[in-house]
PDB file of N, CA and C in Angstrom:
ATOM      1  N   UNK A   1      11.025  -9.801  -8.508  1.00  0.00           N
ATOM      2  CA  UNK A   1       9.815  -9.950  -9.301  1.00  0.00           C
ATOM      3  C   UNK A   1       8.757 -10.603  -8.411  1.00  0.00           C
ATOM      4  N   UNK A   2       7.555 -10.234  -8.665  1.00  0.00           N
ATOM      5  CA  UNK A   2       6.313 -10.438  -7.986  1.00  0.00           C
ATOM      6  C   UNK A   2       5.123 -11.172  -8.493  1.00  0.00           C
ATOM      7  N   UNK A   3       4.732 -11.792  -8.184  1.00  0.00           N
ATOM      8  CA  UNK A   3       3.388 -12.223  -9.360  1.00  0.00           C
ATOM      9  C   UNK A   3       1.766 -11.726  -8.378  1.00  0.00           C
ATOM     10  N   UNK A   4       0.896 -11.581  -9.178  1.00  0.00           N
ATOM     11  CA  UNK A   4      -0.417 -10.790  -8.889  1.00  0.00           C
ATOM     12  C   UNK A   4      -1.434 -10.710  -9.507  1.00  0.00           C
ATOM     13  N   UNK A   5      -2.718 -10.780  -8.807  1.00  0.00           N
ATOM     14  CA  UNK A   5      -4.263 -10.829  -9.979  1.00  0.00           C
ATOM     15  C   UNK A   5      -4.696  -9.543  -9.379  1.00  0.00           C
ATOM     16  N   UNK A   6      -6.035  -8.977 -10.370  1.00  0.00           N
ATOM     17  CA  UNK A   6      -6.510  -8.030  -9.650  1.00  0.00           C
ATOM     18  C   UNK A   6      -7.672  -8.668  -9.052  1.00  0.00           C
ATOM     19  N   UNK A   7      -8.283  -9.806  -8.910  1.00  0.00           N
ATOM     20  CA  UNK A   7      -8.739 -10.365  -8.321  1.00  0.00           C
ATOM     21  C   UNK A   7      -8.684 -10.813  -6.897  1.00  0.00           C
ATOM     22  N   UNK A   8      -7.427 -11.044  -6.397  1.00  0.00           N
ATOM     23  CA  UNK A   8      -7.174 -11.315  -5.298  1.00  0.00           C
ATOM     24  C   UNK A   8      -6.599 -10.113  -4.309  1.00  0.00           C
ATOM     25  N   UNK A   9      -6.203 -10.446  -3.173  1.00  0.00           N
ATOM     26  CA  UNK A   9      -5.427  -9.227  -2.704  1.00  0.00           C
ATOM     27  C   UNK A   9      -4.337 -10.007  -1.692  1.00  0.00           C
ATOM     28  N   UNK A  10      -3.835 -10.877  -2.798  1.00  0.00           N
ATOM     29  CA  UNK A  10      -2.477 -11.308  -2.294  1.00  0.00           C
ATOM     30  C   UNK A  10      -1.660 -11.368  -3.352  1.00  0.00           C
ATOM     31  N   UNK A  11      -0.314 -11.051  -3.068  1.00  0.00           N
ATOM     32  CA  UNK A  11       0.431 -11.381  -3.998  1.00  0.00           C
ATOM     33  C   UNK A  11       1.585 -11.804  -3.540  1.00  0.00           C
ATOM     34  N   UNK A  12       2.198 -12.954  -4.787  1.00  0.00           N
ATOM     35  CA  UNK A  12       3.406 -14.410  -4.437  1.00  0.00           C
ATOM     36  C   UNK A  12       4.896 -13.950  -5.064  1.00  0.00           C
ATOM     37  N   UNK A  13       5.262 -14.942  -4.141  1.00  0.00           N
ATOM     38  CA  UNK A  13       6.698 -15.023  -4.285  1.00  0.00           C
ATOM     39  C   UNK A  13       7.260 -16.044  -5.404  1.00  0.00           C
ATOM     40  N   UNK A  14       8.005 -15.696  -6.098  1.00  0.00           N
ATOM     41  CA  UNK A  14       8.682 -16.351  -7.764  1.00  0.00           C
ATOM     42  C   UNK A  14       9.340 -17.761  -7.134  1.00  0.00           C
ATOM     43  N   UNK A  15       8.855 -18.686  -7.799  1.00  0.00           N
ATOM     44  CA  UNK A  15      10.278 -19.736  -8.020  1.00  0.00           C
ATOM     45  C   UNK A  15      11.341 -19.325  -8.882  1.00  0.00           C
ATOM     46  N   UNK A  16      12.411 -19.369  -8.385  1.00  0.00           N
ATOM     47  CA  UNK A  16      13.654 -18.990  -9.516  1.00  0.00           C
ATOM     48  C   UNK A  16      13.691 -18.988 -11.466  1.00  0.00           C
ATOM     49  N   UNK A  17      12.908 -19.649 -11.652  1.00  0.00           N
ATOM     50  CA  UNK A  17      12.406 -19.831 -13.306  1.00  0.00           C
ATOM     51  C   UNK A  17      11.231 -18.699 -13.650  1.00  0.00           C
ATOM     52  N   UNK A  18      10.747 -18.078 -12.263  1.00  0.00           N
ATOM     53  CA  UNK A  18       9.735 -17.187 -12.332  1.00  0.00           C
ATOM     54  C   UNK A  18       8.436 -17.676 -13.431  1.00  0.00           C
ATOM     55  N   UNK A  19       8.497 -19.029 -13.449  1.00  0.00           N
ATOM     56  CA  UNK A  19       6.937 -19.729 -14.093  1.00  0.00           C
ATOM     57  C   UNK A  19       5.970 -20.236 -12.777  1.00  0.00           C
ATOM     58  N   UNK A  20       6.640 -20.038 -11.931  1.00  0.00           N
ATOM     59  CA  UNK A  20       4.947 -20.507 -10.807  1.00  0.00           C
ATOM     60  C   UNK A  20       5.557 -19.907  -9.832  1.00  0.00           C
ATOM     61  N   UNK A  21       4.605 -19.807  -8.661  1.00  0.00           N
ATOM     62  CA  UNK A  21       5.025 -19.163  -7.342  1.00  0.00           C
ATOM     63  C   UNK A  21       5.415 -20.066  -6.515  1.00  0.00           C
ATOM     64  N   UNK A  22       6.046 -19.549  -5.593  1.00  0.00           N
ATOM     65  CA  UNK A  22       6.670 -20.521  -4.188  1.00  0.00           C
ATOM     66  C   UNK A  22       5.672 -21.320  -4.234  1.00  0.00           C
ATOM     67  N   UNK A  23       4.319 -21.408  -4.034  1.00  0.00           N
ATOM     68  CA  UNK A  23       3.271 -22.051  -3.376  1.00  0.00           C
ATOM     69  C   UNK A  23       2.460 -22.723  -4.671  1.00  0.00           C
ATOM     70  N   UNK A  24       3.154 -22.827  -5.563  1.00  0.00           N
ATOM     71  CA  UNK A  24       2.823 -24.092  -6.841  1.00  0.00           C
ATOM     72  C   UNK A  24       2.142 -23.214  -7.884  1.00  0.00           C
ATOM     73  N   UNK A  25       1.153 -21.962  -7.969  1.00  0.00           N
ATOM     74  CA  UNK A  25       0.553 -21.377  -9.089  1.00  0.00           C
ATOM     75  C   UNK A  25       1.239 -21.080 -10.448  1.00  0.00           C
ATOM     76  N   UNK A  26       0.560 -21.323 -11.606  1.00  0.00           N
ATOM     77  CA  UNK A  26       1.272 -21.042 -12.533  1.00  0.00           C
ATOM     78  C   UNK A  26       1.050 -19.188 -12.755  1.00  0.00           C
ATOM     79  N   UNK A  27       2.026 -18.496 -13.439  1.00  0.00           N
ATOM     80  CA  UNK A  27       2.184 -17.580 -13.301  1.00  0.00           C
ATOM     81  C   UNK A  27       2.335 -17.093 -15.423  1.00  0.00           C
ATOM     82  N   UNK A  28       1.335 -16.180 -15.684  1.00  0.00           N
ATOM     83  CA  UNK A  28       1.147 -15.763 -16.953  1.00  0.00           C
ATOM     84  C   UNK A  28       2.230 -15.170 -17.356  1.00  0.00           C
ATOM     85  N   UNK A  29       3.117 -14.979 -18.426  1.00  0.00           N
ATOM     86  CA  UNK A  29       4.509 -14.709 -18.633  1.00  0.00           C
ATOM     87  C   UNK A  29       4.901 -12.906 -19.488  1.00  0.00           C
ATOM     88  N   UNK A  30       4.370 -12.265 -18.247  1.00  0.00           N
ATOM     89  CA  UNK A  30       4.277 -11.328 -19.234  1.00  0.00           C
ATOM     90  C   UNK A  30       3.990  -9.849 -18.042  1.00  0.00           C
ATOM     91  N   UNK A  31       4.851  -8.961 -17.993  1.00  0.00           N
ATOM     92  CA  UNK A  31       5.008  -8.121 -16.997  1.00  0.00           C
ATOM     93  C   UNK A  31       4.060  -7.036 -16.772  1.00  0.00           C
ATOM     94  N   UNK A  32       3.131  -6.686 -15.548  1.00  0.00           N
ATOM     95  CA  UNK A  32       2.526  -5.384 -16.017  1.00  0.00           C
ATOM     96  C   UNK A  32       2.802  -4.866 -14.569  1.00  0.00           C
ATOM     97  N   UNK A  33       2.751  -3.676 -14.904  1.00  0.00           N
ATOM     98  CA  UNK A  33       3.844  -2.723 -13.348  1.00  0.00           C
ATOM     99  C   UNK A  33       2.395  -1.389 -13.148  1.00  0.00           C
ATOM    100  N   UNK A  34       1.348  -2.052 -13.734  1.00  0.00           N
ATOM    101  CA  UNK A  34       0.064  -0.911 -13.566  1.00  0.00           C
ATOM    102  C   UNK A  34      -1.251  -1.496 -12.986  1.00  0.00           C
ATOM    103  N   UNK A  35      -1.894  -1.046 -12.583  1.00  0.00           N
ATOM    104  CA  UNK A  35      -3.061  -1.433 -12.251  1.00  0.00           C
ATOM    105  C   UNK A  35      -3.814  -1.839 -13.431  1.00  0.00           C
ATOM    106  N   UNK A  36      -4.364  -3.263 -13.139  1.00  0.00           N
ATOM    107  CA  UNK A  36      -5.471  -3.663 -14.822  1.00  0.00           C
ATOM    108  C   UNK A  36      -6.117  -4.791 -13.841  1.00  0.00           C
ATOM    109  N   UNK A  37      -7.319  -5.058 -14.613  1.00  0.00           N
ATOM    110  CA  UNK A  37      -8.446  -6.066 -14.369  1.00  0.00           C
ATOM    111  C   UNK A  37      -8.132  -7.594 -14.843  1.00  0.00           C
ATOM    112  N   UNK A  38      -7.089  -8.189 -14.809  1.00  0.00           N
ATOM    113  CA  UNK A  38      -7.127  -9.466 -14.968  1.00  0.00           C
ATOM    114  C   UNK A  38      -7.205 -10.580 -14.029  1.00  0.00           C
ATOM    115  N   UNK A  39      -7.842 -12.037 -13.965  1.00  0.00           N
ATOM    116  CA  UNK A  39      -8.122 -12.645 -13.194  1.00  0.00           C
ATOM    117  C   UNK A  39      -6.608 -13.170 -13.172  1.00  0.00           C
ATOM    118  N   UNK A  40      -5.718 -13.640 -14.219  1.00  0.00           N
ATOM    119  CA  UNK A  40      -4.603 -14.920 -13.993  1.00  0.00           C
ATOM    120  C   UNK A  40      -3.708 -13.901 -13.431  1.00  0.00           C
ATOM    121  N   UNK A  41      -2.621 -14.649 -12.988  1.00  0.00           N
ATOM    122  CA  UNK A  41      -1.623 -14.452 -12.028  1.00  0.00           C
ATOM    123  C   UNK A  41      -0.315 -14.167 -13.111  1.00  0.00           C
ATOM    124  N   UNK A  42      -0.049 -12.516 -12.580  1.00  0.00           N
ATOM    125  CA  UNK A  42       0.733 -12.018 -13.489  1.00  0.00           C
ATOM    126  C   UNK A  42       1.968 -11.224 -13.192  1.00  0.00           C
ATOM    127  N   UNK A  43       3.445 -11.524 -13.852  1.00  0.00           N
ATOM    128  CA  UNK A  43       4.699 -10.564 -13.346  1.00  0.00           C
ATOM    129  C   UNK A  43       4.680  -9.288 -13.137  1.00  0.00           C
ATOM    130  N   UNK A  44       5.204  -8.734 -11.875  1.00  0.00           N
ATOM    131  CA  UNK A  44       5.218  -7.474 -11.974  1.00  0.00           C
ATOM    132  C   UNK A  44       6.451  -6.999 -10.819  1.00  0.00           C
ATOM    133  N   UNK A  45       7.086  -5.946 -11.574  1.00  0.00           N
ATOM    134  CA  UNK A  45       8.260  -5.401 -11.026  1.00  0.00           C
ATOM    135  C   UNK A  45       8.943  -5.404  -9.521  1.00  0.00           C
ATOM    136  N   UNK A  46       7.312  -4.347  -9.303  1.00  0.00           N
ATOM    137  CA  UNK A  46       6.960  -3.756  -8.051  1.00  0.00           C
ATOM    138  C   UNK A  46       6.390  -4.572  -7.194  1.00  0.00           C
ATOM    139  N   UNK A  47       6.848  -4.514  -5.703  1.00  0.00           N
ATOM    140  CA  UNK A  47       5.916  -5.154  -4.664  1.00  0.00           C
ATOM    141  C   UNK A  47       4.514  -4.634  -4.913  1.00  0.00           C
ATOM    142  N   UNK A  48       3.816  -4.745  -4.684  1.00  0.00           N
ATOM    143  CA  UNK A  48       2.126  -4.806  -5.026  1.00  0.00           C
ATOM    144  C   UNK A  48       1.434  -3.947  -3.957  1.00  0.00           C
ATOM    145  N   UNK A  49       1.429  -2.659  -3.550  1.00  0.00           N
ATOM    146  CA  UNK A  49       1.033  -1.751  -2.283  1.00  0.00           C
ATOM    147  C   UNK A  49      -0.650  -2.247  -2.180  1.00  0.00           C
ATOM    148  N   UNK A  50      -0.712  -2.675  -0.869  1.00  0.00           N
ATOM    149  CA  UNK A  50      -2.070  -2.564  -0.454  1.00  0.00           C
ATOM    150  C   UNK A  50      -2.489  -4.300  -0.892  1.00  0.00           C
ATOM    151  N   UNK A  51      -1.221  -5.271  -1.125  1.00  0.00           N
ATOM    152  CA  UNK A  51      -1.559  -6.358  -1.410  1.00  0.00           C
ATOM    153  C   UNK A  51      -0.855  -7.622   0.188  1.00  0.00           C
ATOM    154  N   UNK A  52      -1.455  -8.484   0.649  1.00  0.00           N
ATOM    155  CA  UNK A  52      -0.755  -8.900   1.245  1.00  0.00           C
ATOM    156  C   UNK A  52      -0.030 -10.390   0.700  1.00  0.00           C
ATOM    157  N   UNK A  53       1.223 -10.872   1.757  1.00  0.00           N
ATOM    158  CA  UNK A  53       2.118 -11.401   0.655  1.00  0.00           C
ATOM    159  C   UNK A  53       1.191 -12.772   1.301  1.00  0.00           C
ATOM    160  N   UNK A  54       0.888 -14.014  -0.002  1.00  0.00           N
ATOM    161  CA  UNK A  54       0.510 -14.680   0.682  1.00  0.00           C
ATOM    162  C   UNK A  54       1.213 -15.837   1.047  1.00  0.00           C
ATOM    163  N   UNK A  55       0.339 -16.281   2.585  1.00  0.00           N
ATOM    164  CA  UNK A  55       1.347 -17.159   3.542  1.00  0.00           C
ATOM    165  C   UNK A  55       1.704 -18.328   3.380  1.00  0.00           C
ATOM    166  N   UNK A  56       1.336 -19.085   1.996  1.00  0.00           N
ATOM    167  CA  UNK A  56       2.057 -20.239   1.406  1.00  0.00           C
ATOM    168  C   UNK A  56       3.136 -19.641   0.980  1.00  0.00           C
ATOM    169  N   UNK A  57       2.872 -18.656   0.400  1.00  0.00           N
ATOM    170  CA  UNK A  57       4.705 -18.546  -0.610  1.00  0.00           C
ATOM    171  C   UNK A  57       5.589 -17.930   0.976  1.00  0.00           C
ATOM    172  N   UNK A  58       4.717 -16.837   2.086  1.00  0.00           N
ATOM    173  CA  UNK A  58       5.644 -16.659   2.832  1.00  0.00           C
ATOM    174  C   UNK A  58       6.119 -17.924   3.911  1.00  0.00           C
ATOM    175  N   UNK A  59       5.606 -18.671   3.906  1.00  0.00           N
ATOM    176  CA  UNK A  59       5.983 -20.021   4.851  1.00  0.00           C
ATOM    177  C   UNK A  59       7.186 -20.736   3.922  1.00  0.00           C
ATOM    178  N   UNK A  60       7.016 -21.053   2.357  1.00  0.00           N
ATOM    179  CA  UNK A  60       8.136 -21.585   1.585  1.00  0.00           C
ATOM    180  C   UNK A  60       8.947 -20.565   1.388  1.00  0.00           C
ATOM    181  N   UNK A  61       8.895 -19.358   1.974  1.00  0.00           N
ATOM    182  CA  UNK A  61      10.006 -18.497   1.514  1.00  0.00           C
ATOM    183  C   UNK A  61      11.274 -18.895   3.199  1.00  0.00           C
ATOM    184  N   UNK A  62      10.196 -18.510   3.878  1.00  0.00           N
ATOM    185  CA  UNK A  62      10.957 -18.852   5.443  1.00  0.00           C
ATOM    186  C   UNK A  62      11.903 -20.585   5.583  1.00  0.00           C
ATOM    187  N   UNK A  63      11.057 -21.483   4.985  1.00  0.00           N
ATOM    188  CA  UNK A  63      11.820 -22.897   4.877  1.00  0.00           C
ATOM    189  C   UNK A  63      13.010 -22.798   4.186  1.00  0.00           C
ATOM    190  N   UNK A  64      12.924 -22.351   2.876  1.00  0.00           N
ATOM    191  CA  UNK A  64      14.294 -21.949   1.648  1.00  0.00           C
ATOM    192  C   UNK A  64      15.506 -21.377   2.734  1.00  0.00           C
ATOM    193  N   UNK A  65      14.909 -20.635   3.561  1.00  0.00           N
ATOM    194  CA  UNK A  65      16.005 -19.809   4.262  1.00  0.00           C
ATOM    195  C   UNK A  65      16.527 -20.498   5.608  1.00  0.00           C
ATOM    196  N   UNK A  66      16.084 -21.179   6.091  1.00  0.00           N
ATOM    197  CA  UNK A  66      16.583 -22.200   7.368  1.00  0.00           C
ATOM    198  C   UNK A  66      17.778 -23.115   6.682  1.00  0.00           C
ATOM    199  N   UNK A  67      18.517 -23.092   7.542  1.00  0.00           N
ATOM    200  CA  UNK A  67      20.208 -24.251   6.746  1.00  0.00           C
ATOM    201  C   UNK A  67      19.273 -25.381   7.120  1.00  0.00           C
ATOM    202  N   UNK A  68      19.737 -26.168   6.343  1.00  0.00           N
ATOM    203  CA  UNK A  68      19.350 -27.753   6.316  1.00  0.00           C
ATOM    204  C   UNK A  68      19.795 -28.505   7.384  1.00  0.00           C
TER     205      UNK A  68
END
């Protein structure tokens, strides 16, 4: 799962509860897998084509994955 605005042209990586992204945003609870005009940050299935992933959630995604 993915979260995404059509506002921006990045899209984040889930905290496990999938209520905010790696990188602290809260995330609207409610799935759309289509193109639509909303500003808040919203679930969606699909990686997001033509979106890039952004580099807070990909920097906390890379830390999660280093052994302690």
């Amino acid at each position: 799962m993915f979260a995404k605005s059509s506002n921006k042209e990045n899209y984040h990586l889930l905290q496990p509860d999938e209520e905010r992204t790696l990188c602290g945003y809260e995330v609207a609870p409610i799935i759309i897998d289509r193109q639509v005009s909303v500003s808040a940050l919203h679930l969606t299935k699909i990686r997001p084509i033509g979106y890039e992933l952004c580099e807070a959630c990909a920097s906390a995604a890379r830390e999660q994955q280093q052994p302690a």
